[in-house]
Protein backbone atom coordinates (compact mmCIF):
# COMPACT_ATOMS: atom_id res chain seq x y z
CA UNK A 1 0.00 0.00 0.00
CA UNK A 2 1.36 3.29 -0.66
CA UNK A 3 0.80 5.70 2.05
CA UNK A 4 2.04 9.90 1.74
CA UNK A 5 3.33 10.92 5.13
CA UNK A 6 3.37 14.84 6.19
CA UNK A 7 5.28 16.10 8.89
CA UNK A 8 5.58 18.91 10.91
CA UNK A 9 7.74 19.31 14.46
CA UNK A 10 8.03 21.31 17.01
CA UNK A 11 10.86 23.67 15.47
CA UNK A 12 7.97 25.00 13.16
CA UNK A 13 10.15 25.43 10.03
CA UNK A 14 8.00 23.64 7.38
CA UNK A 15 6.51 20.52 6.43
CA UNK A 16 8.79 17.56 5.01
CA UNK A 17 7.38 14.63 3.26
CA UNK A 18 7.70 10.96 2.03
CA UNK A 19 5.89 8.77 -0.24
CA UNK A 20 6.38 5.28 1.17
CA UNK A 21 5.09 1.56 0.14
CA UNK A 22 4.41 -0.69 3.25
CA UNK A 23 3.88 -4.74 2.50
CA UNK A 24 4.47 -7.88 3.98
CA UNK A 25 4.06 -8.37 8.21
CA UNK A 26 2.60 -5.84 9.81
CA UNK A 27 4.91 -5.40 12.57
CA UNK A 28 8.42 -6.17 9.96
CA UNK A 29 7.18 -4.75 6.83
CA UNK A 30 9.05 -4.31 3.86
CA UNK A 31 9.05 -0.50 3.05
CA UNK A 32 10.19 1.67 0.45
CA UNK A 33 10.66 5.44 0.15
CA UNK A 34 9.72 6.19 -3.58
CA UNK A 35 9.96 10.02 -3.26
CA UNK A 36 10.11 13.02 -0.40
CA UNK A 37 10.26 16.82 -0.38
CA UNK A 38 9.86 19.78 2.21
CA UNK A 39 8.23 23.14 2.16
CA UNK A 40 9.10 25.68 4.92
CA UNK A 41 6.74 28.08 6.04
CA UNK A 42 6.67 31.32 4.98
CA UNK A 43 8.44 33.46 7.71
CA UNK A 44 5.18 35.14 8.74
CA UNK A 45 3.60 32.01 9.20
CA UNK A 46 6.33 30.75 10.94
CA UNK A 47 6.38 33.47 13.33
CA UNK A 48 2.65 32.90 14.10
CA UNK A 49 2.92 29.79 14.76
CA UNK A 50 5.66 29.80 17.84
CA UNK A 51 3.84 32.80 19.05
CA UNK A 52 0.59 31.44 19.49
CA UNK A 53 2.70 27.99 21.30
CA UNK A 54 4.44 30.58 23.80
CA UNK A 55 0.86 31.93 24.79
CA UNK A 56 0.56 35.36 22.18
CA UNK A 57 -3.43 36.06 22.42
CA UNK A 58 -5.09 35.04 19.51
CA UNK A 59 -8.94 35.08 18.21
CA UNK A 60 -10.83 32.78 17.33
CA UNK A 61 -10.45 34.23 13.69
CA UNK A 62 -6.85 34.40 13.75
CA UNK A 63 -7.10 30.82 14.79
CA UNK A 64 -9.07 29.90 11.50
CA UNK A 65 -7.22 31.29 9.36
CA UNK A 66 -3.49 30.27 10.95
CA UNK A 67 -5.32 26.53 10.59
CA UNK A 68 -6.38 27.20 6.48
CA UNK A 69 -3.08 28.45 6.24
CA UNK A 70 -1.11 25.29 7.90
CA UNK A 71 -3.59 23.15 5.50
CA UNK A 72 -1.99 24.87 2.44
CA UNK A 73 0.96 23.87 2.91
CA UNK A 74 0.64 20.71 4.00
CA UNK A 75 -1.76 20.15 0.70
CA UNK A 76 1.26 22.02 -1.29
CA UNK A 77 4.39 19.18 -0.14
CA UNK A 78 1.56 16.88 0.06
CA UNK A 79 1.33 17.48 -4.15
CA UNK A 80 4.90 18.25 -4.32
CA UNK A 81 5.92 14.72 -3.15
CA UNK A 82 3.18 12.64 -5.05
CA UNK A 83 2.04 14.72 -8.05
CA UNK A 84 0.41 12.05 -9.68
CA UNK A 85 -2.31 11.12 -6.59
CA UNK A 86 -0.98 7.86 -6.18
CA UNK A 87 -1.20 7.18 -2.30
CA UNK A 88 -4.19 5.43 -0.83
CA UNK A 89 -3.56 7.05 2.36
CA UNK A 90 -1.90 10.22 3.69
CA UNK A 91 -1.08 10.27 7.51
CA UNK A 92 -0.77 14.02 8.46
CA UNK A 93 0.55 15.18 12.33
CA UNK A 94 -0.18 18.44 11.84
CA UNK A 95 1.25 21.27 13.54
CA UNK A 96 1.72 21.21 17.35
CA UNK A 97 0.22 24.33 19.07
CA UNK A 98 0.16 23.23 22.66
CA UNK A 99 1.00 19.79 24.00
CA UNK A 100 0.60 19.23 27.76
CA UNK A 101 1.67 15.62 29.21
CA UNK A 102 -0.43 14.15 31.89
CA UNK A 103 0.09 15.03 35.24
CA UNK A 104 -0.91 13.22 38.60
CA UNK A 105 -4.79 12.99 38.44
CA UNK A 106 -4.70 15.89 35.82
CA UNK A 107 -5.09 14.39 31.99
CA UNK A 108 -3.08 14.54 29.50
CA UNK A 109 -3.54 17.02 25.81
CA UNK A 110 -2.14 17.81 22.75
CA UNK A 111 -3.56 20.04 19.96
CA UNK A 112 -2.54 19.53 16.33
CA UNK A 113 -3.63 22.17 14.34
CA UNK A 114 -5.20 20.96 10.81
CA UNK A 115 -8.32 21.14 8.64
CA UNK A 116 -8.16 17.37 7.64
CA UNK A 117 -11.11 17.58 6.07
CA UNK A 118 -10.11 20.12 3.85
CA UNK A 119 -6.67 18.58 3.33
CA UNK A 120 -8.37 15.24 2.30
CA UNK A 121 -10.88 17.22 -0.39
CA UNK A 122 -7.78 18.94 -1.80
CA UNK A 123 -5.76 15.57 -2.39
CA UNK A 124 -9.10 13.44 -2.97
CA UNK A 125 -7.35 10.89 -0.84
CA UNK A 126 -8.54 9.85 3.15
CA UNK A 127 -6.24 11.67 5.66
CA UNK A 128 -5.45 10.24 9.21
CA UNK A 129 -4.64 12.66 11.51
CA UNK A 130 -4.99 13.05 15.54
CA UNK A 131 -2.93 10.59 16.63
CA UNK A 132 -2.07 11.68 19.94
CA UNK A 133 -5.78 12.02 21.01
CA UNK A 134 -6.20 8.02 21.83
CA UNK A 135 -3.15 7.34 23.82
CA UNK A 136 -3.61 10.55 26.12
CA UNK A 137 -7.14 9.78 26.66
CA UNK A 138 -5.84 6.33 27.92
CA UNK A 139 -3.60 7.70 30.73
CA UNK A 140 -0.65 7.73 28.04
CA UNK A 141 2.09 10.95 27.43
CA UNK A 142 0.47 10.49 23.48
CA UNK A 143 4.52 11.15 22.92
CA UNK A 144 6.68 10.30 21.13
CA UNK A 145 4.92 7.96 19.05
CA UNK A 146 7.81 7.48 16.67
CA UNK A 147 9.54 4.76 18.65
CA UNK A 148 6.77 2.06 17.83
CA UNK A 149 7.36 2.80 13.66
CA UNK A 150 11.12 2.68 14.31
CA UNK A 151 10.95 -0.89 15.78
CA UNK A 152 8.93 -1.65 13.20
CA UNK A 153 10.91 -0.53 10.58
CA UNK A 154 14.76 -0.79 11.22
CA UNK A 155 16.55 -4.57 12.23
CA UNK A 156 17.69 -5.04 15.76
CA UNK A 157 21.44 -5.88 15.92
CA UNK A 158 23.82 -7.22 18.18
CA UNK A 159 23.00 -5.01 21.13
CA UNK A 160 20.80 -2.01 22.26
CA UNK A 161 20.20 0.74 19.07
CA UNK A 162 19.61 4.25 20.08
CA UNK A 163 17.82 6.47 17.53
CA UNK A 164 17.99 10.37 18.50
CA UNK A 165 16.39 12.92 16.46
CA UNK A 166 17.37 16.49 16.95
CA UNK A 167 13.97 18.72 15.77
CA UNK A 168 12.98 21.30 18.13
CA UNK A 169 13.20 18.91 20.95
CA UNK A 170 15.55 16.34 21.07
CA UNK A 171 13.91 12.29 21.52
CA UNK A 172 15.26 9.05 21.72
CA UNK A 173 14.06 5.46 20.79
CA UNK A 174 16.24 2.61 22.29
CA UNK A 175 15.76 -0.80 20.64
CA UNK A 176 16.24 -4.07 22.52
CA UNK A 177 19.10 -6.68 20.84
CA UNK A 178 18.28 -9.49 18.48
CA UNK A 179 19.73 -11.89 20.75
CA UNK A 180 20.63 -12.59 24.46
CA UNK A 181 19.05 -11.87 28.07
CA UNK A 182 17.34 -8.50 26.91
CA UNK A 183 15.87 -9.54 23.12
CA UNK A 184 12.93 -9.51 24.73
CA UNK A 185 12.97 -5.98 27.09
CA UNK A 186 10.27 -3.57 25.69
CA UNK A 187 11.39 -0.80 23.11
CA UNK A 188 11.72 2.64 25.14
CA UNK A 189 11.49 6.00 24.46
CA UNK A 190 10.57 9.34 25.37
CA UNK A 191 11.31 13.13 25.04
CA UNK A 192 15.26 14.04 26.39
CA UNK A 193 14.61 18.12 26.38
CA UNK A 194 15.28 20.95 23.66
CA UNK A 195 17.36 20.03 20.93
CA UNK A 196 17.09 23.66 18.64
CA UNK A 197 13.77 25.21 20.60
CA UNK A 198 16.41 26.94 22.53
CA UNK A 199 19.64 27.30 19.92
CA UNK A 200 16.69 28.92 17.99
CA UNK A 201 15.14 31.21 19.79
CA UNK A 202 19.12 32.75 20.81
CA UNK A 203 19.40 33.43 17.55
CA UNK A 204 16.32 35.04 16.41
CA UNK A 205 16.96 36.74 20.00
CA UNK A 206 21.23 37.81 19.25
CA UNK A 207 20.30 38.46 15.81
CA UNK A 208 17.15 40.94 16.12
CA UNK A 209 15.02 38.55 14.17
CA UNK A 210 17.85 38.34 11.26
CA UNK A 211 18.37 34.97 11.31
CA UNK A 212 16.11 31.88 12.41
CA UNK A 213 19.02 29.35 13.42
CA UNK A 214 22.28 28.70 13.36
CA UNK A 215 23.30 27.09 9.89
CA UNK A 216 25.88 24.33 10.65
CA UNK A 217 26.20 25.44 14.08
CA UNK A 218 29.00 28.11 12.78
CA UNK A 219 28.13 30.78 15.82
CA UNK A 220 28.24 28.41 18.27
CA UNK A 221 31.78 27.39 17.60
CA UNK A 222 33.45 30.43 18.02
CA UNK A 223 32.13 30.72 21.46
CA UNK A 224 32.81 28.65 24.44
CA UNK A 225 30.42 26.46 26.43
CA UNK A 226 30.35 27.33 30.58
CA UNK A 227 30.12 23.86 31.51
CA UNK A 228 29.20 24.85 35.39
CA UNK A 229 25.94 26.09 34.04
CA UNK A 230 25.17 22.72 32.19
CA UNK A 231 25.88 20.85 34.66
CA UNK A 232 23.72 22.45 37.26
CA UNK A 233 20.59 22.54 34.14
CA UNK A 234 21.04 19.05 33.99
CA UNK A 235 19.89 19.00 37.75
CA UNK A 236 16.55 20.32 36.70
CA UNK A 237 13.68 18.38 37.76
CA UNK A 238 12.13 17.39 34.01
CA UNK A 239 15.95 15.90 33.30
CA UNK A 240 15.87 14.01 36.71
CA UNK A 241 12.79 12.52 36.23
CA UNK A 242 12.10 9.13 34.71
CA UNK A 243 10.31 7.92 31.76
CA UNK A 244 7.67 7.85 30.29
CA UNK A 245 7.90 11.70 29.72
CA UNK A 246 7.07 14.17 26.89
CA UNK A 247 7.86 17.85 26.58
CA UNK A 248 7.65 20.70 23.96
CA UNK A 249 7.48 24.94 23.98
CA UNK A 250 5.38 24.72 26.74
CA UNK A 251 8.50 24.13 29.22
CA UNK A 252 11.58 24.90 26.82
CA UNK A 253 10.64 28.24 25.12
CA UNK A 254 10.70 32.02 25.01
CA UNK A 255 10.45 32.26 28.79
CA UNK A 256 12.91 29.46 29.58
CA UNK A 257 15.39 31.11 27.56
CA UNK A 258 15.16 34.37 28.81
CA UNK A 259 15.38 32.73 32.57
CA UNK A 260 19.03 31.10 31.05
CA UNK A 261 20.41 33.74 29.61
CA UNK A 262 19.41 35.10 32.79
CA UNK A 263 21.75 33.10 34.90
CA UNK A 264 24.35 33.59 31.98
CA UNK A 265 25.11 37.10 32.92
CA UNK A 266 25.13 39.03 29.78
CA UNK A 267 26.85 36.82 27.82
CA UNK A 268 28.58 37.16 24.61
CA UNK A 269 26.31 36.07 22.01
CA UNK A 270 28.78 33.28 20.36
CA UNK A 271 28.96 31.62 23.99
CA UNK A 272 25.19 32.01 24.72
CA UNK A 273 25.16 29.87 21.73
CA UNK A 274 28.28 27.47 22.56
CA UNK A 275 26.49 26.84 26.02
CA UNK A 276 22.84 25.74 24.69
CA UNK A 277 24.48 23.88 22.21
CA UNK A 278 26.81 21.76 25.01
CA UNK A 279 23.27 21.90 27.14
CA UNK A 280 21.08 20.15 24.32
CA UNK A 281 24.06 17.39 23.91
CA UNK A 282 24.38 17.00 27.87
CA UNK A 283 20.71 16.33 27.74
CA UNK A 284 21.03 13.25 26.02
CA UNK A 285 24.58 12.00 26.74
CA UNK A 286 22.99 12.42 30.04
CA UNK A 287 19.81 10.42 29.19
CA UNK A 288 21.98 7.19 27.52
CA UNK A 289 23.50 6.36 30.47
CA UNK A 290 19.80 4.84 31.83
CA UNK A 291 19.95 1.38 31.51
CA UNK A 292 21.89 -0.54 29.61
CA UNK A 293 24.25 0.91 26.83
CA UNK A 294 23.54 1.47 22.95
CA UNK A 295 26.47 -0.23 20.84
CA UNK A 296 25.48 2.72 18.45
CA UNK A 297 23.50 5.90 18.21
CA UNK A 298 21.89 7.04 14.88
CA UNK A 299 20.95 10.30 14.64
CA UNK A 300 18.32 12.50 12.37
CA UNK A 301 16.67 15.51 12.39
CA UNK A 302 17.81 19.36 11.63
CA UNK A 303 20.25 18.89 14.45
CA UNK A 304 21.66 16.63 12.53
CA UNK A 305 22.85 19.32 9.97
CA UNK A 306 24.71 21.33 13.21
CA UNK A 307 27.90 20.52 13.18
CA UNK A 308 28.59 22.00 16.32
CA UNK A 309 25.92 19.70 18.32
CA UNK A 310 26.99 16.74 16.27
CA UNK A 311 31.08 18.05 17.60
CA UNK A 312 29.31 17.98 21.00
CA UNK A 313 27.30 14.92 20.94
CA UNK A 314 30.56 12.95 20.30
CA UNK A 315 32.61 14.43 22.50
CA UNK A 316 29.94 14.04 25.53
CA UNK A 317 28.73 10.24 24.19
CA UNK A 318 32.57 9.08 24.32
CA UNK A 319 33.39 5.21 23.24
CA UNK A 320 29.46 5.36 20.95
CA UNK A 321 29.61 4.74 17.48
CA UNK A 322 27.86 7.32 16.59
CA UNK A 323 26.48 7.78 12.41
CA UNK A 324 23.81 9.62 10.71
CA UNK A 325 20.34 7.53 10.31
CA UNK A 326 20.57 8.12 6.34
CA UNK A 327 22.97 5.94 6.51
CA UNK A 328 20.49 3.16 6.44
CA UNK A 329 18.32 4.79 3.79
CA UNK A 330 16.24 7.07 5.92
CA UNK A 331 17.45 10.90 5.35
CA UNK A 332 17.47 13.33 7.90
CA UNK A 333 14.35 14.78 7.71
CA UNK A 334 12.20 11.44 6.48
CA UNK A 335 12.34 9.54 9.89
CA UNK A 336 8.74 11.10 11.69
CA UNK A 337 7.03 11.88 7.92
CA UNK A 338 8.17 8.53 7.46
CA UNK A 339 6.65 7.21 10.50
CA UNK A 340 3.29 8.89 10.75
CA UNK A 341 2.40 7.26 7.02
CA UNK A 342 3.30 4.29 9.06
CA UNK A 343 1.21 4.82 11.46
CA UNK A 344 -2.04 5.56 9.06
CA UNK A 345 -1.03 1.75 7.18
CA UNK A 346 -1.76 0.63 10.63
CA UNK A 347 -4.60 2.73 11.18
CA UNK A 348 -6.19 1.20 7.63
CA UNK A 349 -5.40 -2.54 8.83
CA UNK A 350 -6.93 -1.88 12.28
CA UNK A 351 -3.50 -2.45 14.60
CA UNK A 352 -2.51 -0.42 17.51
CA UNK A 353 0.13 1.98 16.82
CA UNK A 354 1.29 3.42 20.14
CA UNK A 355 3.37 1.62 22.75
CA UNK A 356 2.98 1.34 26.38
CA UNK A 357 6.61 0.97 27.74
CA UNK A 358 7.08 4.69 25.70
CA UNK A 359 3.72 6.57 26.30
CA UNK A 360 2.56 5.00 29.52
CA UNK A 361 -0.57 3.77 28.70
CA UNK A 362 -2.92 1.63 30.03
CA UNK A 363 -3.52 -0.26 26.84
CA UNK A 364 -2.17 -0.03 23.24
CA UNK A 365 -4.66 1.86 20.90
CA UNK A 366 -5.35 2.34 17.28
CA UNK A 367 -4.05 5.34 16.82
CA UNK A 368 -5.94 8.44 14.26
CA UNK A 369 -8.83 9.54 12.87
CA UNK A 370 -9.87 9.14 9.68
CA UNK A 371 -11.00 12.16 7.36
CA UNK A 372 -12.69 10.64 3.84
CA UNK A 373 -13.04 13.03 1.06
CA UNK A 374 -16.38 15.10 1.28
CA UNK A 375 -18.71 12.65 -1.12
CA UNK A 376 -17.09 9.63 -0.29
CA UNK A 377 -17.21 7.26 2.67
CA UNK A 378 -15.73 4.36 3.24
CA UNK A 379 -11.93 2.94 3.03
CA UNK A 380 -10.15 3.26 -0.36
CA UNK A 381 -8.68 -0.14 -1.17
C-alpha cells in the first residue's frame, strides 16, 4: 500500500514529506521510500505559529485562518511529493500548538492544528490525523509515538540501538538486541529536552530577528560552552525525572530562555550559543547512560545538519559509534514523515500503533482519525 506521510515538528520550520510503500508483516514490513520533499513556512507564518505555542493572544479568527493556512501547505508538499495522486492514504501530524503531558490525576492534551477535512478534499485521498488524542485519553504521554514505527521498521542488531532525532526537541528510541538476556525488554522511548527550541530562539533573540538558526552550528563554535551552568541545568527536575515523559514549547521556550540567559550574565552572544548547544548534547549523553548501553546511536533531524551539536554529541557520548540515520536509507528529515504514514497503514489494517513501555498507557490503541473526502465514505482499497 502506498501511504504519503506529512510532517511537521516542534521547530515550526516547514513541512517535510515521504511517499512510502508498506507490504508484507505488519509489525516487519518491507518498506520503500519512492519520493520526499519539504516546504518551509513562509516566515510570517512561521512566526505565528511559535507565538501562538508561547501563549501570544489570539482570536478565534486568527485561529481559523493560521489553521487554512497550515492546511496549504501541508496540501502544497503533500502534491509536491506525489504529483500524480498515487497514495491510498496520507497520515498528516499536523502542527503542534500546545502539548501538555499528563500530570498526577490531571489528563493529559495535545492540539494539532489541521483542517483534515479540507486537506483530504484537496488531495481526494482519506487523511489520518490526531494521533495523539487516543493514547492521552488512555492515561498515556500520546509522545513520542515514533519509537513504535522505528521498531517496526529498522533490524535489531547485536545489542541495544539508540535512535535520536534532533527537531525542536531532542527524543530518543532505544531498541532491545536481536539476541541474548534483553531480546525480549520492551522498546523505550521518550522526550530528552530541547534540541534547537532553545539554539533557535538565541538566535532570532542575538540576531534581532535576522536569522532563524544557526546554519551548521558556525556561531556556536566560536564561542565557548560554561560547563558549570550545564551541569547544574542538567539537575533540573524534568531531566531528573524518569520515563515515560514528553515535553515541547510549553517548558523549553521564550520564557525558559530568557530565565538562562538570565543566569548567563550578559553573555557574549557566540557563547550564549556554545552553552545551549553543550546543554542540548548533555541532555542526552545524560539520558543514555539509563539502563543498559547502545552499541550505536543514529541520529536525524535538523540537528543533525549542526555541526557544532553533532562536535558535541561525540565528544559528551565518548566510546558510541555514533552515524547519521541516512545511513540506512532514511534521510534526515524522512524519519517522523516517514513514520506517521506508518502509522495511518496501521490505522487502515486496524493495529494499535502506540506503545505502552514509551507513552505510559494503560492499553495499546489504534491510533488516528480518519477524514474521507467530502462525497465519499468508506476505506479506499
Amino acid at each position: 500500500m502506498r501511504v504519503l506521510g506529512l510532517m511537521s515538528g516542534t521547530s515550526a520550520d516547514g513541512v517535510d514529506a515521504v511517499l512510502a510503500s508498506f507490504r508484507g508483516p505488519m509489525r516487519r514490513p518491507h518498506w520503500t521510500i519512492h519520493s520526499r520533499a519539504s516546504v518551509a513556512y513562509p516566515a510570517a507564518l512561521r512566526d505565528q505559529i511559535v507565538a501562538v505555542g508561547q501563549g501570544k493572544p489570539t482570536s478565534a479568527a486568527e485561529l481559523l485562518e493560521l489553521g487554512e493556512a497550515l492546511t496549504e501547505v501541508q496540501a502544497q508538499v503533500a502534491l509536491a511529493c506525489d504529483p500524480d495522486g498515487s497514495a491510498q492514504r496520507v497520515g498528516c501530524h499536523g502542527q503542534t500548538l500546545w502539548h501538555r503531558p499528563p500530570s498526577g490525576e490531571r489528563a493529559g492534551n495535545s492540539w494539532q492544528l489541521l483542517h483534515a477535512q479540507r486537506l483530504a478534499l484537496r488531495l481526494n485521498t482519506p487523511v489520518v490525523f490526531d494521533f495523539r488524542a487516543a493514547d492521552l485519553a488512555l492515561g498515556g504521554q500520546g509522545a513520542p509515538l515514533v519509537p513504535a514505527a522505528d521498531a517496526a521498521l529498522l533490524p535489531p542488531i547485536g545489542g541495544w540501538r539508540a535512535l535520536l532525532n534532533l527537531g525542536g526537541i531532542a527524543n530518543l528510541t532505544l531498541l532491545p538486541p536481536r539476541s541474548g538476556p534483553e531480546h525480549d525488554a520492551p522498546v523505550l522511548g521518550w522526550d530528552c529536552g530541547p534540541a534547537n527550541t532553545l539554539l533557535d530562539l538565541a538566535v532570532q533573540h542575538f540576531s534581532r530577528g535576522a536569522k532563524s538558526f544557526d546554519a551548521g552550528g558556525v556561531w556556536a563554535a566560536q564561542g565557548k560552552a560554561d560547563e558549570a551552568l550545564i551541569a547544574r541545568w542538567l539537575k533540573e527536575p524534568y531531566f531528573q525525572s524518569r520515563p515515560p515523559k514528553s515535553t515541547g514549547r510549553e517548558l523549553f521556550g521564550a520564557a525558559d530562555l530568557q530565565r538562562r540567559l538570565q543566569q548567563m550574565d550578559h553573555p557574549q552572544p557566540a557563547d550564549a550559543l556554545a552553552t545551549l548547544t553543550g546543554f542540548s548534547a548533555a541532555v542526552v549523553a545524560q539520558d543514555l547512560q539509563r539502563g543498559s548501553p547502545p552499541l550505536e546511536l543514529l541520529v536525524a533531524g535538523g540537528g543533525a545538519r549542526n555541526a557544532s551539536l553533532m562536535a558535541e554529541l561525540r565528544r559528551r557520548c565518548r566510546g558510541l559509534s555514533l552515524r547519521p540515520l541516512a545511513e540506512l536509507g532514511i534521510a534526515d528529515s524522512d524519519r517522523e514523515a516517514l513514520a506517521f504514514a506508518l502509522l495511518a497503514w496501521w490505522h487502515h489494517l486496524g493495529a494499535s500503533g502506540s506503545l505502552i513501555s514509551v507513552t505510559g498507557a494503560r492499553q495499546p490503541s489504534v491510533l488516528g482519525i480518519c477524514a474521507d473526502p467530502p462525497g465519499r465514505s468508506g476505506r479506499r482499497p
